[in-house]
C-alpha atoms as a PDB file:
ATOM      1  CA  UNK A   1     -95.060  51.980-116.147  1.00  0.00           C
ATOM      2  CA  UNK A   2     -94.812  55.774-116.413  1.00  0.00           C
ATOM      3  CA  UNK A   3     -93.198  57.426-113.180  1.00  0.00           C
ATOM      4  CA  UNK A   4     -95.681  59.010-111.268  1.00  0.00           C
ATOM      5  CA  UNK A   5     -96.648  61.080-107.963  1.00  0.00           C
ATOM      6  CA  UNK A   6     -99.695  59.707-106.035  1.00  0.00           C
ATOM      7  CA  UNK A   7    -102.059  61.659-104.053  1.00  0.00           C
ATOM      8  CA  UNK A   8    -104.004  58.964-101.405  1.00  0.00           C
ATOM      9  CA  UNK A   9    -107.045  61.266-101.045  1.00  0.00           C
ATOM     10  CA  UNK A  10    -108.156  59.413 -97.529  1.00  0.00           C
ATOM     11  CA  UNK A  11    -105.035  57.995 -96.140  1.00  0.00           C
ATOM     12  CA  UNK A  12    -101.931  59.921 -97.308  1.00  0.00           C
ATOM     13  CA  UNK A  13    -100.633  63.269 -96.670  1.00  0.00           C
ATOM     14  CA  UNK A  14    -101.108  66.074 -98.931  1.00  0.00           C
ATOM     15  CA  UNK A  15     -99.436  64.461-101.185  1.00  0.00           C
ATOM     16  CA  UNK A  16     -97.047  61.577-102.033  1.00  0.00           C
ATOM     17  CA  UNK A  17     -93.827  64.062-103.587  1.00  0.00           C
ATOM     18  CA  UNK A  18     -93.231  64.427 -99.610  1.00  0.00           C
ATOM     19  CA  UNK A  19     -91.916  60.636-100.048  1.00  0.00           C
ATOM     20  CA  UNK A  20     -89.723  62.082-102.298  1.00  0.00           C
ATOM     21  CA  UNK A  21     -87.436  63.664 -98.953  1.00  0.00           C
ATOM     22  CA  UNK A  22     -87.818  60.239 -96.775  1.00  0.00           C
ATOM     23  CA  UNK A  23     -91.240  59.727 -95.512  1.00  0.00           C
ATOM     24  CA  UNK A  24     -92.102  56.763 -97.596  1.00  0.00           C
ATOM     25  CA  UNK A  25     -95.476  55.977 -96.066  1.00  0.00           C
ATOM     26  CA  UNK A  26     -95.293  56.394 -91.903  1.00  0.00           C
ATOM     27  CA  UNK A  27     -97.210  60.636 -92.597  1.00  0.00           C
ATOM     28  CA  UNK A  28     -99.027  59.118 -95.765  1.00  0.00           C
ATOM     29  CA  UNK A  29    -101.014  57.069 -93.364  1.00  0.00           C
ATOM     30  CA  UNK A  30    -101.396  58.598 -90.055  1.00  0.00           C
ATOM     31  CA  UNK A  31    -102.167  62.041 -91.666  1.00  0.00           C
ATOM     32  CA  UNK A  32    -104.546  61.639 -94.553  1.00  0.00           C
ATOM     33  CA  UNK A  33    -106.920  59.621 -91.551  1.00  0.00           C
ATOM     34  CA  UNK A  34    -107.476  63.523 -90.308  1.00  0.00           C
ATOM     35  CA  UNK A  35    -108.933  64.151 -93.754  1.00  0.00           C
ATOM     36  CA  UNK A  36    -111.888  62.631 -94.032  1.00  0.00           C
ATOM     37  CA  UNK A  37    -114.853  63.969 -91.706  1.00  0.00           C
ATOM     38  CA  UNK A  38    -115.656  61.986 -89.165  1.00  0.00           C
ATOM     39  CA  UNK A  39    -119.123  62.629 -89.039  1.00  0.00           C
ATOM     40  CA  UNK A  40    -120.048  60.779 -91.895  1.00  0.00           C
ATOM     41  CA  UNK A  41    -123.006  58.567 -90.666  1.00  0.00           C
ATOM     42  CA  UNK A  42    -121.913  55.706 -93.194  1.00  0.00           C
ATOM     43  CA  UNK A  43    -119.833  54.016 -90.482  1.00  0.00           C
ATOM     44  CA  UNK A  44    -122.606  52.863 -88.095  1.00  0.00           C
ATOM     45  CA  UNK A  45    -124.153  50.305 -90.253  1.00  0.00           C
ATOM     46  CA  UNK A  46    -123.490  47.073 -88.059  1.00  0.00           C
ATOM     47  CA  UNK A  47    -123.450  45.212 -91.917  1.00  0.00           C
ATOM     48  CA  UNK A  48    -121.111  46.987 -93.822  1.00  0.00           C
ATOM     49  CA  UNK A  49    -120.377  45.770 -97.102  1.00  0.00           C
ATOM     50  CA  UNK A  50    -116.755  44.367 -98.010  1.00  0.00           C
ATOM     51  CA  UNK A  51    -114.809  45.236-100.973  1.00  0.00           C
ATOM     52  CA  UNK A  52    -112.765  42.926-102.509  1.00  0.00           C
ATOM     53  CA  UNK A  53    -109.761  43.753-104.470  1.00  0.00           C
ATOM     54  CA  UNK A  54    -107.085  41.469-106.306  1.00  0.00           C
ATOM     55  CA  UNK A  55    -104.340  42.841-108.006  1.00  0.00           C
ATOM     56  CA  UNK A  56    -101.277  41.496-109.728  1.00  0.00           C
ATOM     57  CA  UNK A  57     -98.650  43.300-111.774  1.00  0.00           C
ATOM     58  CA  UNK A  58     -95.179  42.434-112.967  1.00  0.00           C
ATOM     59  CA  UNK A  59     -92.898  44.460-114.547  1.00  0.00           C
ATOM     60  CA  UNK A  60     -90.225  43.176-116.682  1.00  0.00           C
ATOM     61  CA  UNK A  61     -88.211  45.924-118.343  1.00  0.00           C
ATOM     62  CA  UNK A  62     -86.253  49.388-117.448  1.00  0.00           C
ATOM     63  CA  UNK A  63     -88.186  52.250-115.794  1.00  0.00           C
ATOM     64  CA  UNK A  64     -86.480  55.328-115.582  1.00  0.00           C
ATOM     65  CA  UNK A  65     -87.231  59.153-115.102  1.00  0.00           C
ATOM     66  CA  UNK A  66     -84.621  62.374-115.839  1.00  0.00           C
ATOM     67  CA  UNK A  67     -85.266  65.646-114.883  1.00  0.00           C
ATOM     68  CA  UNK A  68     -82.401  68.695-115.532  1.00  0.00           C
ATOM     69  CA  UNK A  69     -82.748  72.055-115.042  1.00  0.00           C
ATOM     70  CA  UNK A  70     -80.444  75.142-115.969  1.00  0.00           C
ATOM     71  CA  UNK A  71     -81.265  78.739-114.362  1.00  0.00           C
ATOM     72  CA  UNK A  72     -79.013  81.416-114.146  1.00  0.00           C
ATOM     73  CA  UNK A  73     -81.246  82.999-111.576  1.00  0.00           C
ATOM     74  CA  UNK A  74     -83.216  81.221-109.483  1.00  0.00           C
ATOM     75  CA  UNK A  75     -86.305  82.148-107.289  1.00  0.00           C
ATOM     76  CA  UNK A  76     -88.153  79.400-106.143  1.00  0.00           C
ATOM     77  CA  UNK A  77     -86.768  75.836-108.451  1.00  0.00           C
ATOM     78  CA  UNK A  78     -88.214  72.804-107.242  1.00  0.00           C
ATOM     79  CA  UNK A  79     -87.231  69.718-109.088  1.00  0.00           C
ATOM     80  CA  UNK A  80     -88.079  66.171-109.047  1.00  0.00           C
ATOM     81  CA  UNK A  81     -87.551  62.729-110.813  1.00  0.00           C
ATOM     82  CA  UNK A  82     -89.678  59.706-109.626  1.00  0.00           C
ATOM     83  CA  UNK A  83     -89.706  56.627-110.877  1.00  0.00           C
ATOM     84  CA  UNK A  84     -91.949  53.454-109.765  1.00  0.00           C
ATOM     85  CA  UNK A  85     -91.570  50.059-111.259  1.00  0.00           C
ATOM     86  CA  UNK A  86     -95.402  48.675-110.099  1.00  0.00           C
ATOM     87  CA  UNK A  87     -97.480  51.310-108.099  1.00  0.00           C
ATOM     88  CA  UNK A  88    -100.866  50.342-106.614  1.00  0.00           C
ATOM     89  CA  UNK A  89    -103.265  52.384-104.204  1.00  0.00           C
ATOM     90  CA  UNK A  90    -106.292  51.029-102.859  1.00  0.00           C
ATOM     91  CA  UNK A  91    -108.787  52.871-100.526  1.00  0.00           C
ATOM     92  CA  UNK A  92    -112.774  52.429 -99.308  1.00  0.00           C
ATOM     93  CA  UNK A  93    -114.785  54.739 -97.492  1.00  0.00           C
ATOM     94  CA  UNK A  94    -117.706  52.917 -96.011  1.00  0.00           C
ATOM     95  CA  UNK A  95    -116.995  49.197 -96.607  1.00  0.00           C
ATOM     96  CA  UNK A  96    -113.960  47.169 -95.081  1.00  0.00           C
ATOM     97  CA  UNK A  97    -111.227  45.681 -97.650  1.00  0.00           C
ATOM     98  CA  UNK A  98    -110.213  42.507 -98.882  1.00  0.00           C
ATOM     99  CA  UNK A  99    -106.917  43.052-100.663  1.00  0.00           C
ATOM    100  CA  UNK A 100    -104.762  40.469-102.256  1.00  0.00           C
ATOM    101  CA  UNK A 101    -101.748  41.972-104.022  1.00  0.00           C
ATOM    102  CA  UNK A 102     -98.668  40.671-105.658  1.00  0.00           C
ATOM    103  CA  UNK A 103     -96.072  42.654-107.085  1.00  0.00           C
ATOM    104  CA  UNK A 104     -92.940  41.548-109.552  1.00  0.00           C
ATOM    105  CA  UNK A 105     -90.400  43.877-110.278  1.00  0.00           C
ATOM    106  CA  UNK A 106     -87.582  42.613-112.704  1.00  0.00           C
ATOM    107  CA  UNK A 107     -86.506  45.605-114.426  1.00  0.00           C
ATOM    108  CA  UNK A 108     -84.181  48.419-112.931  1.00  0.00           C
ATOM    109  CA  UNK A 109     -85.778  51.300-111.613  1.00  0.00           C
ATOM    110  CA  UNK A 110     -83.442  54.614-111.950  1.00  0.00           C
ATOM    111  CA  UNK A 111     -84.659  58.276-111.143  1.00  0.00           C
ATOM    112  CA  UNK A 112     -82.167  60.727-112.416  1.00  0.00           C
ATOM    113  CA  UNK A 113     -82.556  65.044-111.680  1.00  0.00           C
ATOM    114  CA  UNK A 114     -79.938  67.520-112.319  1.00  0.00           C
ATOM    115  CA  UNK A 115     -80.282  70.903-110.789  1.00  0.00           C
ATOM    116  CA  UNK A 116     -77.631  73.572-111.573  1.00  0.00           C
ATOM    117  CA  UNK A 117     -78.175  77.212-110.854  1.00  0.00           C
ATOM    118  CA  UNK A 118     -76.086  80.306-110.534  1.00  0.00           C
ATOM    119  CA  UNK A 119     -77.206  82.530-108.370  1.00  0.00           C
ATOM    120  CA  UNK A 120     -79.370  81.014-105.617  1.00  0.00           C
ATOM    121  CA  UNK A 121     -82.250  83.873-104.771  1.00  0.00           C
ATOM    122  CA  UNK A 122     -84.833  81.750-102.814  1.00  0.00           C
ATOM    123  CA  UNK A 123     -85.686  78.125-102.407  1.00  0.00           C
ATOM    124  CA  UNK A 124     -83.562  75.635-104.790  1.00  0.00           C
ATOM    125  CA  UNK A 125     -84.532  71.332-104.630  1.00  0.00           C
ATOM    126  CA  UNK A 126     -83.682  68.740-106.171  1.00  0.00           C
ATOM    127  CA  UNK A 127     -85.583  65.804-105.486  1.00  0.00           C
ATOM    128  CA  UNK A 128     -85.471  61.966-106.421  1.00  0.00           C
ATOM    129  CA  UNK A 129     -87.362  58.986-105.750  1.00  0.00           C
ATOM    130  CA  UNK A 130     -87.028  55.282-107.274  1.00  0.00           C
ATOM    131  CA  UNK A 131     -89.104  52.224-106.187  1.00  0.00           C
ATOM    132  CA  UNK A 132     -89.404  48.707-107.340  1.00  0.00           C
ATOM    133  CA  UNK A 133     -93.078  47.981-105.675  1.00  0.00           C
ATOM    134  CA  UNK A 134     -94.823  49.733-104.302  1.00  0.00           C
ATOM    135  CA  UNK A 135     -98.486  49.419-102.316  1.00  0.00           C
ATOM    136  CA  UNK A 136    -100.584  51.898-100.655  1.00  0.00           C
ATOM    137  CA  UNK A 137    -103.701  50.306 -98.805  1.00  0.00           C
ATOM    138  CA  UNK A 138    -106.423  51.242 -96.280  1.00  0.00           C
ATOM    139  CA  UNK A 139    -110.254  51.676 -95.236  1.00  0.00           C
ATOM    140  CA  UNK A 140    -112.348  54.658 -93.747  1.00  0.00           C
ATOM    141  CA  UNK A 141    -114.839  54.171 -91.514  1.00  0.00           C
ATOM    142  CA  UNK A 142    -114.087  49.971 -91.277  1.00  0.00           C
ATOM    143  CA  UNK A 143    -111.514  47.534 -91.101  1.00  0.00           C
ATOM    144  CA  UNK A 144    -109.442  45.652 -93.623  1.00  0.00           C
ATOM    145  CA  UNK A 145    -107.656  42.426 -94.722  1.00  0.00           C
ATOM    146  CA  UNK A 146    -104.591  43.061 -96.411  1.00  0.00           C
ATOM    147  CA  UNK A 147    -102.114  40.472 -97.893  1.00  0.00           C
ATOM    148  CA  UNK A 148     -99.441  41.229-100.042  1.00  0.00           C
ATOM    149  CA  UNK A 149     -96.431  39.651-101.193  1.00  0.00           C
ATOM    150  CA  UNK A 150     -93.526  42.099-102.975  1.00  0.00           C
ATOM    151  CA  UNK A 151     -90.232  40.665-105.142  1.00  0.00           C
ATOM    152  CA  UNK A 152     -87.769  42.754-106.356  1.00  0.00           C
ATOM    153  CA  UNK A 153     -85.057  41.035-108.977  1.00  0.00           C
ATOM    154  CA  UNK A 154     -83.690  44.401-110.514  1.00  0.00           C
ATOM    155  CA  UNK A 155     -81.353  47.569-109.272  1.00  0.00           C
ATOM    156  CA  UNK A 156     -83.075  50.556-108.015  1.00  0.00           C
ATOM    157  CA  UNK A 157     -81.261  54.045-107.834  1.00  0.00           C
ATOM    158  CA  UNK A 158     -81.936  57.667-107.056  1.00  0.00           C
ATOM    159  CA  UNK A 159     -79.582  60.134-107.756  1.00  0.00           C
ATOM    160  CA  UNK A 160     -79.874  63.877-106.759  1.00  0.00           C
ATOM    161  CA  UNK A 161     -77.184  66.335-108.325  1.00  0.00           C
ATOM    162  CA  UNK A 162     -77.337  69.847-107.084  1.00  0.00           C
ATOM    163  CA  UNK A 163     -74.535  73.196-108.611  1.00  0.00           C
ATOM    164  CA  UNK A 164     -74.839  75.959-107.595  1.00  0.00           C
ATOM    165  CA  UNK A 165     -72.367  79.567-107.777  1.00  0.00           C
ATOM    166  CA  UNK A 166     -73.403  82.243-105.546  1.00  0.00           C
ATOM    167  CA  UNK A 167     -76.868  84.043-104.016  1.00  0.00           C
ATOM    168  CA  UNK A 168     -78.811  83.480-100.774  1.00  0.00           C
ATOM    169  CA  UNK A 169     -81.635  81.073 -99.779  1.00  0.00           C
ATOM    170  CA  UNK A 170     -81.943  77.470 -99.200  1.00  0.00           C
ATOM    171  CA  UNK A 171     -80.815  74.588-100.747  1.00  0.00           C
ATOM    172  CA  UNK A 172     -82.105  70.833-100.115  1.00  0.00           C
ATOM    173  CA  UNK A 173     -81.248  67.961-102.019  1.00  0.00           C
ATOM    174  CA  UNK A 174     -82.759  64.685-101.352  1.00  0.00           C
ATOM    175  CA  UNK A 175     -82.585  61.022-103.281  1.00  0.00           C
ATOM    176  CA  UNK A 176     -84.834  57.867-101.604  1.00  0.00           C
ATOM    177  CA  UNK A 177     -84.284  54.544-103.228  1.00  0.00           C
ATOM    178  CA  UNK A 178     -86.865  51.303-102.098  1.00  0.00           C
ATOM    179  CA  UNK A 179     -86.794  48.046-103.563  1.00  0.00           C
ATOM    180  CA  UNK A 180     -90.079  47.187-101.836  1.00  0.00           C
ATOM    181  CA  UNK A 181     -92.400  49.560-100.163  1.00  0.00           C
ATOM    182  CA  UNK A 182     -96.120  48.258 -98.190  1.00  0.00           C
ATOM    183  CA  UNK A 183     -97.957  50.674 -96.326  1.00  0.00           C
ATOM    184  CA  UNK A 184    -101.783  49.631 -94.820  1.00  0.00           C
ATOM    185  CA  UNK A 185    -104.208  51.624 -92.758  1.00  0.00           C
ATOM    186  CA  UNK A 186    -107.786  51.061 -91.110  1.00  0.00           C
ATOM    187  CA  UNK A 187    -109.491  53.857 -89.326  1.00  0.00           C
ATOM    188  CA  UNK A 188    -112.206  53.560 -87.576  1.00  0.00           C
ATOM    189  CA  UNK A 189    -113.479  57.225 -86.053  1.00  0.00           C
ATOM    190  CA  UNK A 190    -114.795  55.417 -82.664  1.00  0.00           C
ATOM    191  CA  UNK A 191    -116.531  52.478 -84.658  1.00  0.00           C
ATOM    192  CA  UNK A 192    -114.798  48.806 -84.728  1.00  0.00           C
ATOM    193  CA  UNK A 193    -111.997  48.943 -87.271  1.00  0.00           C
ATOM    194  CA  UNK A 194    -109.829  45.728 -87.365  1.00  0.00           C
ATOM    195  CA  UNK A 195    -106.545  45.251 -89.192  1.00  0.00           C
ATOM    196  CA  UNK A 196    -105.450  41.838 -90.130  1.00  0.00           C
ATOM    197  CA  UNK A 197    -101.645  41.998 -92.189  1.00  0.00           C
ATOM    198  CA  UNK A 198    -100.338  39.448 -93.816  1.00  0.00           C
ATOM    199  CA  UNK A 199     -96.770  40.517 -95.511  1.00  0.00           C
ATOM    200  CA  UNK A 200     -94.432  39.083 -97.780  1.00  0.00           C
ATOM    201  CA  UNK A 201     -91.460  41.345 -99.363  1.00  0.00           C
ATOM    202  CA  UNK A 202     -88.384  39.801-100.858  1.00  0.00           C
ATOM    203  CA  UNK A 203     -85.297  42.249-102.563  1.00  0.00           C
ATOM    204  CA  UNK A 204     -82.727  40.172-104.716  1.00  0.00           C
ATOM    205  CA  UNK A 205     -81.032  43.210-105.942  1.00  0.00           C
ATOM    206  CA  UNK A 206     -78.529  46.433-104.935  1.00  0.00           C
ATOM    207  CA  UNK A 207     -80.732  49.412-103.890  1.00  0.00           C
ATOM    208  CA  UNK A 208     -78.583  52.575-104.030  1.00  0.00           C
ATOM    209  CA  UNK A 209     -79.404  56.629-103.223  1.00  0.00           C
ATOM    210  CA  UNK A 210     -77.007  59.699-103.645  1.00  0.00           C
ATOM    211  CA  UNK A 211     -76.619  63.288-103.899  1.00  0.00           C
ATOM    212  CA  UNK A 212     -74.306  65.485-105.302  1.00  0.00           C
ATOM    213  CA  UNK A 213     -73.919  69.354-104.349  1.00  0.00           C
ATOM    214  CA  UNK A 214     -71.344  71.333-105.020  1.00  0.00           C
ATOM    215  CA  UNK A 215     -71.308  75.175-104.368  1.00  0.00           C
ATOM    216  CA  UNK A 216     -68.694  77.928-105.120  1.00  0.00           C
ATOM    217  CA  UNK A 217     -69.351  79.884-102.065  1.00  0.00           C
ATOM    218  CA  UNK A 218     -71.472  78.086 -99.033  1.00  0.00           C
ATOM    219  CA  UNK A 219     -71.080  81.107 -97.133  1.00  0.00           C
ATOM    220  CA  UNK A 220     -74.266  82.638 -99.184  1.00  0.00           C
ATOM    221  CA  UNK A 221     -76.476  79.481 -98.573  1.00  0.00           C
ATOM    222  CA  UNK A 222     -79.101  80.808 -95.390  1.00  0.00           C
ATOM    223  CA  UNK A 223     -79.767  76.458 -95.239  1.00  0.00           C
ATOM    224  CA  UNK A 224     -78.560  73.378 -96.874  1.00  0.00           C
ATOM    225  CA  UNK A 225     -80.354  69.784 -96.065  1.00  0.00           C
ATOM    226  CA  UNK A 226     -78.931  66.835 -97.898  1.00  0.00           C
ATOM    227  CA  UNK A 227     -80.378  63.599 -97.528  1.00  0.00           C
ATOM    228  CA  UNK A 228     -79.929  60.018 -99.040  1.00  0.00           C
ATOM    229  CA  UNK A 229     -81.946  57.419 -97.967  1.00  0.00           C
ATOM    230  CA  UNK A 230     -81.660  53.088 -99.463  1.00  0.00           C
ATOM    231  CA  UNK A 231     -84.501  50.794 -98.484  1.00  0.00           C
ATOM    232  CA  UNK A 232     -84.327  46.655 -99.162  1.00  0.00           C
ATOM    233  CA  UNK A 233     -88.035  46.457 -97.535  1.00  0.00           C
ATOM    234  CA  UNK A 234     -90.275  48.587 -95.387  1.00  0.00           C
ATOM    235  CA  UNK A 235     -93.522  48.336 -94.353  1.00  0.00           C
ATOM    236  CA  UNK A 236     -95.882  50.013 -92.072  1.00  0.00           C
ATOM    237  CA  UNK A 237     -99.363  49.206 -90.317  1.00  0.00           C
ATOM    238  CA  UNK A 238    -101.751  51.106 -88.383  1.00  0.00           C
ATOM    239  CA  UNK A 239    -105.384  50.922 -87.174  1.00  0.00           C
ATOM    240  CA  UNK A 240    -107.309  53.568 -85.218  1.00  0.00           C
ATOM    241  CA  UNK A 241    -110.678  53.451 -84.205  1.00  0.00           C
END
């Protein structure tokens, strides 16, 4: 599958690059539940409908991402590399839902980004994110029934590489590597929104993050964040009514 960035319109944060620096999940659930307006008049049907959603993927070969950038002066570079194996989101807004998912991940997932820039004048990132599974669940408005089962047979690795000579501003470099990665919400806005979880997540394989900066003068650097995060398994629940 090609790498990509999801946006969970109802249940995620603004969006899913702020993964990409270490919340995998936790905001993406309890912040996107702000999003959607309460007031919508859909939840106090007694008989809500249920939505029913089955999903299976397996991947079986090498998924990887590279990103490298070269400024000589840089104002404002923001760079990332993502790379998901099997990626699945799944949201209702008005009826509760039924998921059954099962993910297989036996390629390696690898998400590569080079940053190098000589004179820092602003805000420089480099960013990397590499998953083997990954599921994104919830319900607006109802409850849900979520069971899902995760394997991961193959290596996953985010790298972050950031070089810079001389300026002033901040630098942040970042790299998140997750073999498996579940995250389920139901929110109810005052109306009866239960959460049954049933989950299943097994990593066979080395899961590995790291960045790299190097800087010829850290004296110019305002702020520097590095972070490097490695994940077998996580998973996080929530319901709110």
């Amino acid at each position: 599958m090609a790498a990509s960035i999801v946006a969970f319109a109802a249940l995620s944060s603004a969006s899913y690059a702020q993964e990409v620096t270490g919340g995998v999940g936790a905001e993406a659930i309890t912040d996107a539940i702000a999003e959607t307006d309460a007031s919508d008049a859909s939840s106090t049907d007694p008989a809500l409908p249920t939505s029913t959603v089955l999903n299976g993927q397996i991947n079986l070969n090498t998924v990887i991402s590279d990103v490298k950038v070269v400024y000589d002066d840089g104002s404002g570079v923001a760079a990332t590399a993502a790379s998901f194996a099997n990626d699945f989101t799944a949201a209702t807004r008005g009826s509760s839902l039924d998921l059954t998912s099962t993910q297989t991940n036996d390629g390696e997932v690898r998400a590569n980004v080079d940053v190098t820039v000589d004179t820092i004048d602003g805000y420089v990132g480099a960013n990397s994110i590499a998953i083997g599974n990954k599921v994104l669940a919830g319900s607006n408005f109802t409850g849900a029934n979520l069971s899902i089962e995760q394997t991961n047979n193959a290596g996953v690795a985010a790298t972050s590489k950031l070089t810079t000579s001389d300026g002033w501003g901040q630098v942040h470099g970042s790299a998140t590597a997750i073999g498996n990665s579940a995250h389920g919400a139901a929110a109810g806005y005052g109306n009866p929104a239960p959460l049954t979880a049933t989950n299943n997540q097994t990593n066979n394989a080395a899961i590995r993050s790291s960045v790299d900066l190097s800087t010829d003068n850290t004296n110019h650097a305002a702020f520097t964040s590095i972070q490097a995060t490695s994940i077998g398994n996580t998973a996080t629940y929530g319901s709110d009514w």
